[in-house]
Protein backbone atom coordinates (compact mmCIF):
# COMPACT_ATOMS: atom_id res chain seq x y z
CA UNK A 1 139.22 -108.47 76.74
CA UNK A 2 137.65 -105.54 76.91
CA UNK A 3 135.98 -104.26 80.49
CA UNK A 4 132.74 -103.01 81.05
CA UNK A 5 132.14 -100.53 84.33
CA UNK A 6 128.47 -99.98 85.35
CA UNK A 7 127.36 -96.19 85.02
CA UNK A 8 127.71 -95.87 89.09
CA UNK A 9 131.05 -98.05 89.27
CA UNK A 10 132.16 -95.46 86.67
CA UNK A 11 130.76 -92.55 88.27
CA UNK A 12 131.98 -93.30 91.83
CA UNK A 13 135.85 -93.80 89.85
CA UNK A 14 135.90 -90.06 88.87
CA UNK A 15 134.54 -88.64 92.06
CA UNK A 16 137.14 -90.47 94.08
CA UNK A 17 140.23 -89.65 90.65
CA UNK A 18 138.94 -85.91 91.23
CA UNK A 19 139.41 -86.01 94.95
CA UNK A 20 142.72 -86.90 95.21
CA UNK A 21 145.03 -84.96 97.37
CA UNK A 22 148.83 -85.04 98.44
CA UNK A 23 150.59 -86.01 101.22
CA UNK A 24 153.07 -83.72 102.24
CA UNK A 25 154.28 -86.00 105.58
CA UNK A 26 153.63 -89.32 106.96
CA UNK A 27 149.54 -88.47 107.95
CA UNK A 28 146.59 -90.83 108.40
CA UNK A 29 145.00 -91.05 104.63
CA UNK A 30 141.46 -90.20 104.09
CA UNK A 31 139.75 -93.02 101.95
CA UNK A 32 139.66 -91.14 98.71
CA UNK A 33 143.57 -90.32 99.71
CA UNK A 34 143.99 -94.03 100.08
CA UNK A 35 142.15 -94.72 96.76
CA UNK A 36 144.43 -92.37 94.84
CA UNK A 37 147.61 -93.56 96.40
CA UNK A 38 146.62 -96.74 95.84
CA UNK A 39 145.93 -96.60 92.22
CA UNK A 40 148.89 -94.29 91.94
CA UNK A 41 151.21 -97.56 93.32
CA UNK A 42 149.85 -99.61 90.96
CA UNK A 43 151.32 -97.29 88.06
CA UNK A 44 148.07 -94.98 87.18
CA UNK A 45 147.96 -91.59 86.40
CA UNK A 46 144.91 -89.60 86.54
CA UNK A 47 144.42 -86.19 85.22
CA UNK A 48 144.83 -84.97 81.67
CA UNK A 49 147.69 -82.10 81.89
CA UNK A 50 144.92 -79.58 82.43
CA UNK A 51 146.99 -75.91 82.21
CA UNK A 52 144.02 -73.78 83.60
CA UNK A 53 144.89 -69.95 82.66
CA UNK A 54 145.03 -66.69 84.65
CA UNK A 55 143.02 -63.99 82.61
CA UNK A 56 145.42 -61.13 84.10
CA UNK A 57 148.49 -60.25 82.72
CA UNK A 58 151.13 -58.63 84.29
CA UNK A 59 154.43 -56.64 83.20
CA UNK A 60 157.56 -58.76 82.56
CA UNK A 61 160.44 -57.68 84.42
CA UNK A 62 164.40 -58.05 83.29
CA UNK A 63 166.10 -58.38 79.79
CA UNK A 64 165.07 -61.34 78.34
CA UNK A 65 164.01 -61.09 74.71
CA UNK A 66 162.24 -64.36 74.03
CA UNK A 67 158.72 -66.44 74.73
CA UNK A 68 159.62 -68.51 78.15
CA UNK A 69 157.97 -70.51 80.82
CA UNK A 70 158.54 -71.25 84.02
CA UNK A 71 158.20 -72.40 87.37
CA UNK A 72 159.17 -70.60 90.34
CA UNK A 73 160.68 -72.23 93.41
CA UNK A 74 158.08 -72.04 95.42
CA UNK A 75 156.05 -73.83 92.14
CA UNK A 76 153.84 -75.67 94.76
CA UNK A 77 149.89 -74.53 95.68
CA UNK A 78 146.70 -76.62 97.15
CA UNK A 79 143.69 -75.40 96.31
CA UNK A 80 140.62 -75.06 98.92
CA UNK A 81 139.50 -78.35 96.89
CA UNK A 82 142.64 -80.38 97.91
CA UNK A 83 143.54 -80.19 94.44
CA UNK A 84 147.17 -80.15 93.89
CA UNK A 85 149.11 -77.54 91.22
CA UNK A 86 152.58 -76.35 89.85
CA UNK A 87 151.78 -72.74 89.80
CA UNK A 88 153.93 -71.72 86.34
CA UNK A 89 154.09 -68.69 84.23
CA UNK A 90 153.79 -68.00 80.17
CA UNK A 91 156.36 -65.15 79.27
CA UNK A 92 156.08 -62.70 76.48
CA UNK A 93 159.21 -61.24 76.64
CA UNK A 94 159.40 -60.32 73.07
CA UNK A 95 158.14 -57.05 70.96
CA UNK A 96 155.19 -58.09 69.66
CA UNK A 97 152.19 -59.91 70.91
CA UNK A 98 151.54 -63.50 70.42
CA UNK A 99 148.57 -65.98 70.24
CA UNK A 100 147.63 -68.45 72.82
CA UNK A 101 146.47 -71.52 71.74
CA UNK A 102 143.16 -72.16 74.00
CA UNK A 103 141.03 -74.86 75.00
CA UNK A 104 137.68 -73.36 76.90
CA UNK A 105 140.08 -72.10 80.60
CA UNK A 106 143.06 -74.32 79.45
CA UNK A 107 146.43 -73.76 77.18
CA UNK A 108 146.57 -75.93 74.29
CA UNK A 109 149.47 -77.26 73.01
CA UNK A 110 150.91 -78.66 76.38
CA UNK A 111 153.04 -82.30 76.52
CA UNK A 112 154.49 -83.28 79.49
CA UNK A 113 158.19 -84.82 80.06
CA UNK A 114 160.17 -87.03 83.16
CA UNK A 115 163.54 -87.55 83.14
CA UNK A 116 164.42 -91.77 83.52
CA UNK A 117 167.01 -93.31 82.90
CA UNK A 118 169.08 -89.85 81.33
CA UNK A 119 166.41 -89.67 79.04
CA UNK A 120 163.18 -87.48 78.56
CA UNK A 121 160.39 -89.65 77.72
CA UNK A 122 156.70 -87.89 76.84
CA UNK A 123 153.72 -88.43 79.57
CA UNK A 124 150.52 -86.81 78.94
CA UNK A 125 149.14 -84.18 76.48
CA UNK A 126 146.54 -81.99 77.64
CA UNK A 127 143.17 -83.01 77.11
CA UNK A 128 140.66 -81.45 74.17
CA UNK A 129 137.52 -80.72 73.72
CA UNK A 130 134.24 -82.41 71.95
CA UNK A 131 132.92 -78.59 71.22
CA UNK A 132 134.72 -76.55 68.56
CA UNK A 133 133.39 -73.57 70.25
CA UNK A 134 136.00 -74.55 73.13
CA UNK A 135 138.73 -73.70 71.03
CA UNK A 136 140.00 -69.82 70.10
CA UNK A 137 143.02 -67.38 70.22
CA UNK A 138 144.12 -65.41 73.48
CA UNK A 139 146.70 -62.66 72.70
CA UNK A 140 149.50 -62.28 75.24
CA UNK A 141 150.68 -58.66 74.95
CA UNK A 142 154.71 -58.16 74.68
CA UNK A 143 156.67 -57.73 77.68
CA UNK A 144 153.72 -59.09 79.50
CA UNK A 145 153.39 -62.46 81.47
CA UNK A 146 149.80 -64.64 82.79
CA UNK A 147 150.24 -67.63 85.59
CA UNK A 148 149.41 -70.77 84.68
CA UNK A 149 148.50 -74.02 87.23
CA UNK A 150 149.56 -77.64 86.06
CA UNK A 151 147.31 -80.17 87.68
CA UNK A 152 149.39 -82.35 89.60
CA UNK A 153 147.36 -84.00 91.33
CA UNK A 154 148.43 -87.88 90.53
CA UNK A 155 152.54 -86.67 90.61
CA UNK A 156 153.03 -86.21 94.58
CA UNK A 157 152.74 -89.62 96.03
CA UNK A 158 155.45 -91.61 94.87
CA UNK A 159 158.56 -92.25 97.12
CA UNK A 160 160.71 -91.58 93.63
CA UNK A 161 161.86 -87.72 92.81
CA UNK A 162 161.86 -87.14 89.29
CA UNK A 163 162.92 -84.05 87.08
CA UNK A 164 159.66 -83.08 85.12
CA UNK A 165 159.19 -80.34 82.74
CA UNK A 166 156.55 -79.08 80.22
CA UNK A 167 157.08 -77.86 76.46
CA UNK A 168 154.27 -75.83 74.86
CA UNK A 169 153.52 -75.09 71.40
CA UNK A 170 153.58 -71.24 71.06
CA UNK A 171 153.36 -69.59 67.44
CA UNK A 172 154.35 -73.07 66.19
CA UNK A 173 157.55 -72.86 67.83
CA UNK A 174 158.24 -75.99 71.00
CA UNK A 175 158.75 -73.72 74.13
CA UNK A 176 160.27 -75.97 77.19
CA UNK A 177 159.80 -75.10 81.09
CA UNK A 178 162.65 -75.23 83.30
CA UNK A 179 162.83 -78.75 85.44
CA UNK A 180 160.76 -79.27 88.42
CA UNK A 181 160.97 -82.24 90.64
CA UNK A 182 158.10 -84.48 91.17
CA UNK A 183 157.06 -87.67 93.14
CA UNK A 184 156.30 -90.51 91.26
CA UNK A 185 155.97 -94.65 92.02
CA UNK A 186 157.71 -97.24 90.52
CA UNK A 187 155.02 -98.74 88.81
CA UNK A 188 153.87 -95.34 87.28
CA UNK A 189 157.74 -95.34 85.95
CA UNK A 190 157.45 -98.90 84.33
CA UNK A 191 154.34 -97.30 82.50
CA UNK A 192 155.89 -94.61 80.95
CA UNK A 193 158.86 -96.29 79.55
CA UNK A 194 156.85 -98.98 77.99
């Protein structure tokens, strides 16, 4: 059966999916809080793994000799928007410059992983683009590094912590994150593992 939203219906659905905000302690919710938590209980996830990408680049610093990415411990940032991030960085620790796959201000290439169960199963892909002028090329000098910010948006209600990591596709080689924690509900579990 297939399900038909009027244009407002629709409409009113993304403002209140691209409002959503997280709770850091027990608070009063918002509505559009309440509408995201909500949804989020019932097992939905929002955003499409949207990796926007800091122009700058800045020297690497100790002896590692290979492409890496990674989240530092303090990995969390809200934007002025309420939006919520994992602030991350891309690594080019190597020699020589690489390529960045892009997608208009996003990486592309990015699949997301949780831990259940002992195993890591896939979640969401980042999200592409109708326009082939969206895509292009964005060399990352050697020995030089750019932050990234992982929408995270629909990952900070739940009452469950779960390891989480990303793997990128850089120069055709799979290039994994280290493991982050995030808060997920039970129902948005059952979904992935179906």
């Amino acid at each position: 059966m297939k399900l038909y939203l009027s244009l407002k219906t629709a409409f009113l659905i993304l403002i209140s999916i691209q409002t959503c905000a997280q709770i850091k302690a027990p608070v009063k919710l918002d509505k559009n809080e309440k509408y995201c938590a909500d949804s989020q209980q019932k097992g939905n996830f929002f955003r499409v793994a949207a990796v926007v990408f800091n122009e700058e680049q800045t020297q690497t610093t100790g002896e590692e000799t290979n492409i890496r990415i990674y989240f530092p411990e303090n990995f969390y940032v809200e934007g002025v928007n309420g939006n919520k991030y994992a602030k991350g960085y891309l690594e080019n620790n190597t020699l020589n410059n690489i390529e960045v796959n892009r997608i208009d201000s996003t990486i592309d290439f990015v699949q997301e992983y949780f831990l259940i169960n002992d195993k890591w199963i896939s979640g969401q892909e980042n999200g592409k683009s109708d326009c082939g002028n969206s895509y292009f090329k964005k060399e990352l000098k050697a020995k030089r590094k750019i932050e990234f910010q992982l929408s995270i948006s629909d990952l900070v209600y739940g009452n469950i912590k779960v390891p989480f990591k990303i793997v990128m596709t850089i120069n055709g080689k799979k290039v994994e994150s280290n493991v982050i924690e995030v808060n997920l509900f039970e129902s948005q579990i059952k979904n992935l593992i179906k």
